[in-house]
PDB file of N, CA and C in Angstrom:
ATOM      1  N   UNK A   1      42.743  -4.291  98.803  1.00  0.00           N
ATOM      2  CA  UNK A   1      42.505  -4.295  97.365  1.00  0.00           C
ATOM      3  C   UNK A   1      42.576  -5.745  96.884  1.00  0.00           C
ATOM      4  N   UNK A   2      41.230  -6.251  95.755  1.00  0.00           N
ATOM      5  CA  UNK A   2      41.537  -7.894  95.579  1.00  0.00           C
ATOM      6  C   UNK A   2      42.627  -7.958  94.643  1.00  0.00           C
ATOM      7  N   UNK A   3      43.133  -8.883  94.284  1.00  0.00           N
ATOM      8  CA  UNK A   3      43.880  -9.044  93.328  1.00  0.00           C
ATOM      9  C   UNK A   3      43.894  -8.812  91.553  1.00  0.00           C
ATOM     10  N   UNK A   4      42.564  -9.540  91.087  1.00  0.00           N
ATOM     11  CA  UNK A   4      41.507  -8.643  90.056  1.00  0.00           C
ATOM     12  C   UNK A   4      42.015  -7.226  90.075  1.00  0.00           C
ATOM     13  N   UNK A   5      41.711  -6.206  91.162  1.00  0.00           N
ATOM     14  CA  UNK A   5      42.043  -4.766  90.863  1.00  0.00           C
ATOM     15  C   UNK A   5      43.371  -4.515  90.486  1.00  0.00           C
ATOM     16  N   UNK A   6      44.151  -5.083  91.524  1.00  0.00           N
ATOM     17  CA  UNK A   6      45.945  -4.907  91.786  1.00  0.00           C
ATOM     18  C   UNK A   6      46.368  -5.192  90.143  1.00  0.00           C
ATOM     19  N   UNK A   7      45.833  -6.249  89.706  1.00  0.00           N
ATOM     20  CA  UNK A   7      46.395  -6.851  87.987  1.00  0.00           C
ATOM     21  C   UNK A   7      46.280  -5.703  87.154  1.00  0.00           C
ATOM     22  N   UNK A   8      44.479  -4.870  87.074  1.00  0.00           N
ATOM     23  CA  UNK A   8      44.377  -4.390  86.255  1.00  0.00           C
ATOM     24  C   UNK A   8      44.797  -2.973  86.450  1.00  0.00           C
ATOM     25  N   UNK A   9      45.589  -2.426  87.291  1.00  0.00           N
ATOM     26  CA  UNK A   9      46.588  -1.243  88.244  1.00  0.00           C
ATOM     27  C   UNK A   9      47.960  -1.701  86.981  1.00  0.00           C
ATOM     28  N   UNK A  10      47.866  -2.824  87.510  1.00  0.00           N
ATOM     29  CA  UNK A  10      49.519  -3.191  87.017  1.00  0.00           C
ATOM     30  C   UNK A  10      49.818  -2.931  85.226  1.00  0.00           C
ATOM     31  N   UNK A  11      48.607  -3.465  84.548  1.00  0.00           N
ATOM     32  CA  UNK A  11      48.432  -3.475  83.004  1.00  0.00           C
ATOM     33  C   UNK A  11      48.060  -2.185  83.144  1.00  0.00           C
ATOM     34  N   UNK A  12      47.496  -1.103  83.818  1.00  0.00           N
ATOM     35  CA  UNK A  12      47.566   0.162  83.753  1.00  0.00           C
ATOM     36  C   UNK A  12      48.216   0.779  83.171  1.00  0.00           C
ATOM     37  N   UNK A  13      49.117   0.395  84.434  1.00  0.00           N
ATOM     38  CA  UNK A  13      50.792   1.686  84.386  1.00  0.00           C
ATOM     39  C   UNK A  13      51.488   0.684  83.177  1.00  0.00           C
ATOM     40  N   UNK A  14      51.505  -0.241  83.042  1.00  0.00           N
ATOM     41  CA  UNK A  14      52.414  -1.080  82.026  1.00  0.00           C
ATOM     42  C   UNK A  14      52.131  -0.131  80.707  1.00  0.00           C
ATOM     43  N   UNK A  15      51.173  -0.044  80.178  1.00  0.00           N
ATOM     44  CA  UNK A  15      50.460   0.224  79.002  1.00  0.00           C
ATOM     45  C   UNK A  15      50.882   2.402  79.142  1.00  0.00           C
ATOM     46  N   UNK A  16      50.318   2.465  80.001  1.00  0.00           N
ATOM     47  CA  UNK A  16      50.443   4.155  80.508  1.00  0.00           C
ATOM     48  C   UNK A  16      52.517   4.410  80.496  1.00  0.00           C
ATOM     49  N   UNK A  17      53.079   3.313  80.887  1.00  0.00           N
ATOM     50  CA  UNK A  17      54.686   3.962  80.729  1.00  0.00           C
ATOM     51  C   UNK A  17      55.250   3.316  79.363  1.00  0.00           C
ATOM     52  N   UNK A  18      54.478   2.355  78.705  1.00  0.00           N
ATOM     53  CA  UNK A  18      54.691   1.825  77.367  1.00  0.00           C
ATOM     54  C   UNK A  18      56.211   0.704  77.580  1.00  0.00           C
ATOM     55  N   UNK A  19      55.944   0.114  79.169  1.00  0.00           N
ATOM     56  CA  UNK A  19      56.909  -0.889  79.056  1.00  0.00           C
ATOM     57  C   UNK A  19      56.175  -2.316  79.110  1.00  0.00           C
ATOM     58  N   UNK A  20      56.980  -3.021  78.290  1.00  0.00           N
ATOM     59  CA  UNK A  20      56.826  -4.302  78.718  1.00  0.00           C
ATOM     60  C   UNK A  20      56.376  -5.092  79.581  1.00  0.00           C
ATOM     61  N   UNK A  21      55.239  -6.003  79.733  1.00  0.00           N
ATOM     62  CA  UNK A  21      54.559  -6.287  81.161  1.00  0.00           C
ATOM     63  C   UNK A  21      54.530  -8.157  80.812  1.00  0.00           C
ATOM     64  N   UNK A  22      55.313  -8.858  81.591  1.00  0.00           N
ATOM     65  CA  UNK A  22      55.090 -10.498  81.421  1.00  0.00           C
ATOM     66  C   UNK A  22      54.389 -10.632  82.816  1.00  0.00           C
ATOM     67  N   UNK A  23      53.234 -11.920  82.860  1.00  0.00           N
ATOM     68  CA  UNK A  23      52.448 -11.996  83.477  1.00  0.00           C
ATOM     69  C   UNK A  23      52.674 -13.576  84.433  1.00  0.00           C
ATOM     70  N   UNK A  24      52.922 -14.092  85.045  1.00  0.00           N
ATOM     71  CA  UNK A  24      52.585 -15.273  85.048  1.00  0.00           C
ATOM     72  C   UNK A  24      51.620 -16.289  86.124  1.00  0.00           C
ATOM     73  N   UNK A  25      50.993 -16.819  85.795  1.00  0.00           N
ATOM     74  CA  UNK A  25      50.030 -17.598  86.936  1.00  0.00           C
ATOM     75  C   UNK A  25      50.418 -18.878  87.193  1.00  0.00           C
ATOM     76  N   UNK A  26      50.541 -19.273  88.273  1.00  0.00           N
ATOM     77  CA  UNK A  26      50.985 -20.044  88.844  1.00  0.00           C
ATOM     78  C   UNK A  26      49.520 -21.325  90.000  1.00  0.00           C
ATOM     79  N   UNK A  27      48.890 -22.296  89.142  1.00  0.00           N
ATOM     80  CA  UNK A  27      47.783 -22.582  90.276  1.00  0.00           C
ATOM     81  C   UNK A  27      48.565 -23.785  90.969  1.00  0.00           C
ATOM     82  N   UNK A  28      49.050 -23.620  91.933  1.00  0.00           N
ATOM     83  CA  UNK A  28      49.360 -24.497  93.152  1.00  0.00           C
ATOM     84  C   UNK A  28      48.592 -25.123  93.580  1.00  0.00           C
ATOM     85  N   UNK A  29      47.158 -24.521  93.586  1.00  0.00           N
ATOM     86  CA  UNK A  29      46.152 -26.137  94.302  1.00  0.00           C
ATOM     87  C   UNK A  29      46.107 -26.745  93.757  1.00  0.00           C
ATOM     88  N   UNK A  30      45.969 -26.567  91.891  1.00  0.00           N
ATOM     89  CA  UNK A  30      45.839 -27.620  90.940  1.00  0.00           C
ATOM     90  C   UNK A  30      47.265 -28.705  90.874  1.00  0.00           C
ATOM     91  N   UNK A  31      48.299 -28.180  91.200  1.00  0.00           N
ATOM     92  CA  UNK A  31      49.469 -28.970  91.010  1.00  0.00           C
ATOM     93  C   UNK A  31      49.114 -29.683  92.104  1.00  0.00           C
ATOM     94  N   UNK A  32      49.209 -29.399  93.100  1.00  0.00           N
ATOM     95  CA  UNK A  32      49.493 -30.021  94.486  1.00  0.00           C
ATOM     96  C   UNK A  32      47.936 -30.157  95.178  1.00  0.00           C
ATOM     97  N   UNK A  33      47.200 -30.241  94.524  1.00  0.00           N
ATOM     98  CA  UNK A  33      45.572 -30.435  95.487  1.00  0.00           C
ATOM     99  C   UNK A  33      45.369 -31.798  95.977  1.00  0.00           C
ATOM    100  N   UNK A  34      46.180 -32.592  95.655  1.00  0.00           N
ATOM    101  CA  UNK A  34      46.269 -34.087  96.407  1.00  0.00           C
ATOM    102  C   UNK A  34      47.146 -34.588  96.978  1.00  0.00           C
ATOM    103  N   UNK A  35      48.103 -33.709  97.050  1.00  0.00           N
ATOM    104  CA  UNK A  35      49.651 -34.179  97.789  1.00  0.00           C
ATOM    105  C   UNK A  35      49.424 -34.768  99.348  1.00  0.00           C
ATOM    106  N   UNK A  36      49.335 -35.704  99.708  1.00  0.00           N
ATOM    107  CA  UNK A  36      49.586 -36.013 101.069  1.00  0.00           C
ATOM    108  C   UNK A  36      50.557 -35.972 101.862  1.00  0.00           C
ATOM    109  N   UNK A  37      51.157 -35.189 102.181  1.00  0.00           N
ATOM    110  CA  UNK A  37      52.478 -35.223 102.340  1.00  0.00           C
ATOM    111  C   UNK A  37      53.048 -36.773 103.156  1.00  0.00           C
ATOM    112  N   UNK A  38      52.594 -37.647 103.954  1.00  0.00           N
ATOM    113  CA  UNK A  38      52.553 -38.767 104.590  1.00  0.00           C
ATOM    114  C   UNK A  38      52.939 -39.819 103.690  1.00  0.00           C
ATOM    115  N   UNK A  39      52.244 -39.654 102.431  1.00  0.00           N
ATOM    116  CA  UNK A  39      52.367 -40.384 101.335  1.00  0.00           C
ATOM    117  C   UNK A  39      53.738 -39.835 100.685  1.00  0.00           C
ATOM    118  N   UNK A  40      54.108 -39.061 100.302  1.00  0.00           N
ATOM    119  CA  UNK A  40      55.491 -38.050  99.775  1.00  0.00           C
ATOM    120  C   UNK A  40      56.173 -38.934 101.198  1.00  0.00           C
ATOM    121  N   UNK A  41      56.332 -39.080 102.080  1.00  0.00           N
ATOM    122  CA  UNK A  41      57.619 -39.115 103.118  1.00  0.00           C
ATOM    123  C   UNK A  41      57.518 -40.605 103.051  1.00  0.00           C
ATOM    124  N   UNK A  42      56.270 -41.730 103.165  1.00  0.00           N
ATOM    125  CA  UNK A  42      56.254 -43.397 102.590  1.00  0.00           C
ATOM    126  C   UNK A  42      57.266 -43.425 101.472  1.00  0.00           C
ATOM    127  N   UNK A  43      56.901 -42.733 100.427  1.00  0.00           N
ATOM    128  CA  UNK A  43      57.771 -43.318  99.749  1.00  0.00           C
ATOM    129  C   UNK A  43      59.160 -42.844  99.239  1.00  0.00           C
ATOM    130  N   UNK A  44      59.793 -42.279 100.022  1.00  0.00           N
ATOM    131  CA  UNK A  44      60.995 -41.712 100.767  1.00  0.00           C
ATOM    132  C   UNK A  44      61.182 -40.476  99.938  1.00  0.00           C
ATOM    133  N   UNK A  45      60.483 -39.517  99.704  1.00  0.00           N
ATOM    134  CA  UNK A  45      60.740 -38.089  99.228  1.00  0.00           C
ATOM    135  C   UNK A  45      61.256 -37.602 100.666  1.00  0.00           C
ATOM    136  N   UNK A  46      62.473 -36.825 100.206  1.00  0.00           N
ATOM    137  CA  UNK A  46      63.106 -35.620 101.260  1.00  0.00           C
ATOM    138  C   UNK A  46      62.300 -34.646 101.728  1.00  0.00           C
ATOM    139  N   UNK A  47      62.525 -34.580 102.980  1.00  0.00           N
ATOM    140  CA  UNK A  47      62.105 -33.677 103.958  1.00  0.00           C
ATOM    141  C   UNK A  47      61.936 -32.608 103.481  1.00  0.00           C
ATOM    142  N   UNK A  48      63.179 -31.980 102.878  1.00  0.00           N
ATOM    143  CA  UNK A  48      63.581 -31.164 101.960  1.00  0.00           C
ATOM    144  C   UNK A  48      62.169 -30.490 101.526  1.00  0.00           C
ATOM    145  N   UNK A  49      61.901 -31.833 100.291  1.00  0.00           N
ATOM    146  CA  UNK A  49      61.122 -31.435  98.995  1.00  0.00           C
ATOM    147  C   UNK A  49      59.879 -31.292  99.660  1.00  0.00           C
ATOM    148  N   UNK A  50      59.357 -32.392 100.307  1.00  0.00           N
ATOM    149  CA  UNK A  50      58.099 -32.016 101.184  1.00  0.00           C
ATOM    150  C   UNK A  50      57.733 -30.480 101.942  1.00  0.00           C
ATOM    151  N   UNK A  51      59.127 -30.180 102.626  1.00  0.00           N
ATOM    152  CA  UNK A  51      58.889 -28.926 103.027  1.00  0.00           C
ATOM    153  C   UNK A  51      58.889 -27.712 102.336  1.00  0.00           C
ATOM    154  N   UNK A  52      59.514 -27.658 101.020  1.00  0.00           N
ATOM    155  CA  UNK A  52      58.910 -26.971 100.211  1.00  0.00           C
ATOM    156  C   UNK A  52      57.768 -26.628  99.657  1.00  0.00           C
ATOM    157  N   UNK A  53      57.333 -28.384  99.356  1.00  0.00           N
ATOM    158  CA  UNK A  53      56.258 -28.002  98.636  1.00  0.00           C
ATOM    159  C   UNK A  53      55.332 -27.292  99.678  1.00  0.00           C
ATOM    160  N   UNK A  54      55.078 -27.807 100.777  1.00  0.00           N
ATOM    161  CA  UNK A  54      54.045 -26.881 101.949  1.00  0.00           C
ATOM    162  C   UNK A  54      54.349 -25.658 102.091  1.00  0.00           C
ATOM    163  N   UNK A  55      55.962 -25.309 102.183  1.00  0.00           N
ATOM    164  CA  UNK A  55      55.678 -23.815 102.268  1.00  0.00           C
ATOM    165  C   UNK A  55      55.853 -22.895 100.968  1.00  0.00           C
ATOM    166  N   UNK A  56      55.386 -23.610  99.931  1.00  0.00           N
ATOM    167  CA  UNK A  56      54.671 -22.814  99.030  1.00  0.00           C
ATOM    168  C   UNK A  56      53.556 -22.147  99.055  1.00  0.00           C
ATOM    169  N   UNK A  57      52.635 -22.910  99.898  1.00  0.00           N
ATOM    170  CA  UNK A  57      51.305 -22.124 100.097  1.00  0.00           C
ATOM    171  C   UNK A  57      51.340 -20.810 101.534  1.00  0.00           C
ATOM    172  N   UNK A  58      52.469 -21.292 102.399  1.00  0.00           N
ATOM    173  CA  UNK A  58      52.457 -20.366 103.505  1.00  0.00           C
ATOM    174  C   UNK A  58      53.201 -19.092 103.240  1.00  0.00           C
ATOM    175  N   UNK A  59      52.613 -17.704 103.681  1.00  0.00           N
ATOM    176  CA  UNK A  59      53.713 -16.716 102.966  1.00  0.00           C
ATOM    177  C   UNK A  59      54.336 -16.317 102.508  1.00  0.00           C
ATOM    178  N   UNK A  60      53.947 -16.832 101.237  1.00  0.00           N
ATOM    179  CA  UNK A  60      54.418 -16.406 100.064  1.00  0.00           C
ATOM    180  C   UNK A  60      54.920 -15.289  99.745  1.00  0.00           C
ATOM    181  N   UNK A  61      55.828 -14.817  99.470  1.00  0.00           N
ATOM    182  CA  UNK A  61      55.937 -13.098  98.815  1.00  0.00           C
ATOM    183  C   UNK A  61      56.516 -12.966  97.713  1.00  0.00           C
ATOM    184  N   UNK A  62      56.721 -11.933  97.141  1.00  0.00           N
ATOM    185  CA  UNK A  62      56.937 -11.549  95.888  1.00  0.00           C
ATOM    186  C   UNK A  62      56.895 -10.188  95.441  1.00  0.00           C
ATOM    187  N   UNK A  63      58.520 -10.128  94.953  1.00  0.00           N
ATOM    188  CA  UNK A  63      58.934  -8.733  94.143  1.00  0.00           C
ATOM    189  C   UNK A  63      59.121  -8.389  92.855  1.00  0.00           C
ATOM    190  N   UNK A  64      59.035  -7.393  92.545  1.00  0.00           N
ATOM    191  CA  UNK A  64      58.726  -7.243  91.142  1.00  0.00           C
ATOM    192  C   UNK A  64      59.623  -6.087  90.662  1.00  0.00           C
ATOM    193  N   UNK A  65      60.533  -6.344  89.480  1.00  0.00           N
ATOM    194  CA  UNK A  65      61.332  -5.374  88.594  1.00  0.00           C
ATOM    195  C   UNK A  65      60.732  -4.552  87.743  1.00  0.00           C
ATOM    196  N   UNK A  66      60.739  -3.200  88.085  1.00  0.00           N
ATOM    197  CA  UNK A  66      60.175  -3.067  86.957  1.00  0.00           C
ATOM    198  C   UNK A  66      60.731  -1.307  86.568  1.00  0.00           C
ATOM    199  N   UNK A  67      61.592  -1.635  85.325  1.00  0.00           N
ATOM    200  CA  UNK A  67      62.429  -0.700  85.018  1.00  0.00           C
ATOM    201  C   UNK A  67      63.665  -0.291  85.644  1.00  0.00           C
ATOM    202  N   UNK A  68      64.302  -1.479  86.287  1.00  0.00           N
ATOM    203  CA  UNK A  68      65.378  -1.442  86.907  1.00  0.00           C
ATOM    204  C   UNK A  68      65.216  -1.040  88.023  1.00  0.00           C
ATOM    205  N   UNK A  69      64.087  -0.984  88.641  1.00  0.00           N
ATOM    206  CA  UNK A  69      63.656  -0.527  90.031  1.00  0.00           C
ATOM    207  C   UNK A  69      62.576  -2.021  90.510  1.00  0.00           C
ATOM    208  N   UNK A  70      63.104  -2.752  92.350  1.00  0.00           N
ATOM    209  CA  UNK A  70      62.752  -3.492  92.516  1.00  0.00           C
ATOM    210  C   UNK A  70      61.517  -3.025  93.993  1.00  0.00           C
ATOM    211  N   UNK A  71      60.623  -3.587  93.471  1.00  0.00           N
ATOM    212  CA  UNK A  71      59.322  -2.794  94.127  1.00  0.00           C
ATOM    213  C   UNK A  71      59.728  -3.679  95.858  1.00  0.00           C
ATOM    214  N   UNK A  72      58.383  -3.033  96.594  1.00  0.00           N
ATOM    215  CA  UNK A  72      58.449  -3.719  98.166  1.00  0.00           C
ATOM    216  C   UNK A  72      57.584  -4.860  97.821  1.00  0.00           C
ATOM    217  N   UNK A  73      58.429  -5.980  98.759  1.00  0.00           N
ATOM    218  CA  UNK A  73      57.744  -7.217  98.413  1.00  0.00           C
ATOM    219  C   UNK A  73      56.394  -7.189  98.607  1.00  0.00           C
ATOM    220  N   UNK A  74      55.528  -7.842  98.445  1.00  0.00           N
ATOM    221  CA  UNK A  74      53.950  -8.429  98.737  1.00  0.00           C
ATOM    222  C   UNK A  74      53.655  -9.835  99.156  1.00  0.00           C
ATOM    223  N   UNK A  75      52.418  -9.745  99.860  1.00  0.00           N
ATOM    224  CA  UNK A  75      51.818 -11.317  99.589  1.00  0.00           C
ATOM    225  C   UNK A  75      51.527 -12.163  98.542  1.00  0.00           C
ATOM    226  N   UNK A  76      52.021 -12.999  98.450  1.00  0.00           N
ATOM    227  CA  UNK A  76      51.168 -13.527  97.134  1.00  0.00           C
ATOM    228  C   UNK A  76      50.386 -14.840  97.756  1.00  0.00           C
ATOM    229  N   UNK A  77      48.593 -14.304  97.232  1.00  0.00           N
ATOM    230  CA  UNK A  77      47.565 -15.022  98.044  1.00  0.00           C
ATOM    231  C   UNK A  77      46.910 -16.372  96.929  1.00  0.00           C
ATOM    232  N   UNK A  78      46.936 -17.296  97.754  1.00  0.00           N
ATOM    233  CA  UNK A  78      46.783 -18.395  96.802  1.00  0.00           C
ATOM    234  C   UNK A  78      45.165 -19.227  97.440  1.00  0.00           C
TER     235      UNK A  78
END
């Protein structure tokens, strides 16, 4: 299922159980579409932070509350 569908599933049931639905988008290529990481470690950024920022894009997942019930995680595809 693309993601497009999965959203409009989600504002579905949001709207259909009359709870509350916050949304948020997150574009990571736009933040980080030039990061070199080579350049990040020159000029002495932590290993740390570097390795975060990369494995932001690698398997991502993500759970979701909803009504005091915490769903099974997912991919989140970037």
């Amino acid at each position: 299922m693309d993601q497009i569908a999965t959203l409009r599933i989600i504002v579905e049931r949001s709207l259909e159980w009359n709870s509350s639905l916050y949304i948020n988008f997150v574009d990571y290529e736009k933040a980080f579409d030039n990061v070199d990481r080579e350049v990040l470690r020159h000029y002495g950024t932590p290993a740390k932070v570097v390795n975060l920022i990369k494995s932001s894009y690698e398997r991502m997942t993500c759970r979701v509350i909803h009504g005091g019930q915490l769903t099974n995680s997912f991919q989140v595809k970037t």
